[in-house]
Protein backbone atom coordinates (compact mmCIF):
# COMPACT_ATOMS: atom_id res chain seq x y z
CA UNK A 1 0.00 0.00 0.00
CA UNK A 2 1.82 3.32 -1.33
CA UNK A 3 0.41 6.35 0.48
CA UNK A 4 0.21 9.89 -1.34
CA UNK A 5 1.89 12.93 -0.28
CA UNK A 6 -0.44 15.72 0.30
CA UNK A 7 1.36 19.00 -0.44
CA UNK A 8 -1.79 21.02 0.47
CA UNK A 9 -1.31 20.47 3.98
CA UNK A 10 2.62 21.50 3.93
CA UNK A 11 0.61 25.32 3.26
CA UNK A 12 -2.00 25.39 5.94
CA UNK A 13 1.30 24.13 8.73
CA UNK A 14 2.78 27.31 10.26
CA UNK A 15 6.06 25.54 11.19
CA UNK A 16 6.30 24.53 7.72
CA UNK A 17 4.93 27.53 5.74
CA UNK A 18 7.83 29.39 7.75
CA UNK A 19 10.79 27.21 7.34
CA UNK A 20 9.50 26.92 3.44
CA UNK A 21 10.16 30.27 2.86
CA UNK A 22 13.26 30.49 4.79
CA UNK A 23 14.65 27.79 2.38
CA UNK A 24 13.41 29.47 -0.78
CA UNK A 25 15.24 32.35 0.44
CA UNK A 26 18.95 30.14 0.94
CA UNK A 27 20.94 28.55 -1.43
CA UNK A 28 21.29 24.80 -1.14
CA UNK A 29 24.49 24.92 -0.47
CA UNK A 30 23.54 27.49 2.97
CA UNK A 31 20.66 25.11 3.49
CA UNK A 32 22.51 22.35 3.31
CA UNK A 33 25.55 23.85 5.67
CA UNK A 34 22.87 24.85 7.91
CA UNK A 35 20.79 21.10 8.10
CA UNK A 36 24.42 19.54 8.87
CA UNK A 37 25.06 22.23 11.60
CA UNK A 38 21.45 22.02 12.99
CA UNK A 39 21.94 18.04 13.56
CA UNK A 40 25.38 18.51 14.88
CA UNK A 41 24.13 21.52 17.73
CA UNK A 42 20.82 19.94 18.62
CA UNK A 43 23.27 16.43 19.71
CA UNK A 44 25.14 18.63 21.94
CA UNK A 45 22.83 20.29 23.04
CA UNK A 46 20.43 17.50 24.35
CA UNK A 47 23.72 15.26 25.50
CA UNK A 48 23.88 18.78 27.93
CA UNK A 49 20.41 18.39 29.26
CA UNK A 50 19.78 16.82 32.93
CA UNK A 51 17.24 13.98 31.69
CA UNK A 52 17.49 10.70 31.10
CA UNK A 53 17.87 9.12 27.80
CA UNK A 54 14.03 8.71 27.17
CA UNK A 55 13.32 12.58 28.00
CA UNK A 56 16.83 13.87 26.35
CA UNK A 57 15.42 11.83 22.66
CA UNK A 58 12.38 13.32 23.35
CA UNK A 59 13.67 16.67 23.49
CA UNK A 60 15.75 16.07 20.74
CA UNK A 61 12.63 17.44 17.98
CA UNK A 62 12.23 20.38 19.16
CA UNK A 63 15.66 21.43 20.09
CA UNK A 64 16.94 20.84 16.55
CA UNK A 65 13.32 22.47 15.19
CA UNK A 66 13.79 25.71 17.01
CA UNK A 67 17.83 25.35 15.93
CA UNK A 68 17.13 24.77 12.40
CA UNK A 69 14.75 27.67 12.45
CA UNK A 70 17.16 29.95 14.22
CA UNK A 71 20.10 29.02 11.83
CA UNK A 72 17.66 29.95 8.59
CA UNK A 73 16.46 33.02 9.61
CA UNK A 74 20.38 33.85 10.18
CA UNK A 75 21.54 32.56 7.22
CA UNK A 76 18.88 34.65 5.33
CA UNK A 77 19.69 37.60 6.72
CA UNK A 78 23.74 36.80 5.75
CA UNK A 79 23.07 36.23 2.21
CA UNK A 80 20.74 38.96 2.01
CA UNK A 81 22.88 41.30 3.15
CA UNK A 82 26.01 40.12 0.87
CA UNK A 83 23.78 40.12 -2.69
């Protein structure tokens, strides 16, 4: 059983209607600097948190959400200020 993927819900999704237009706004090669470095922070970050393992892969979503968010919105304003 192959399941479709609706792209009509990617538009009505805040989270994603954001970081979608932070990546339209990046190269691929920023976007793909900035993915590497999101995954690399958000481990280091939740190795530093007091939880167990359970709670610390838990947290692990959101930290590297609200990273990978962070590090687009910077790396928009970079290139946008060197074109």
């Amino acid at each position: 059983m192959t399941t479709e993927c609706n792209a009509d819900a990617r538009t009505t999704n805040p989270i994603d209607a954001r970081i979608g237009s932070l990546m339209s706004d990046v190269s691929s090669w920023s976007a793909l600097f900035v993915g590497a470095l999101a995954v690399a922070l958000s481990h280091e970050v939740a190795e530093a948190l007091p939880l167990s393992e359970f709670h610390r892969a838990l947290a692990l979503f959101p930290v590297t959400l609200a990273l990978l968010y962070g590090l687009l919105w910077l790396a928009v304003a970079l290139e946008g200020r060197s074109r």
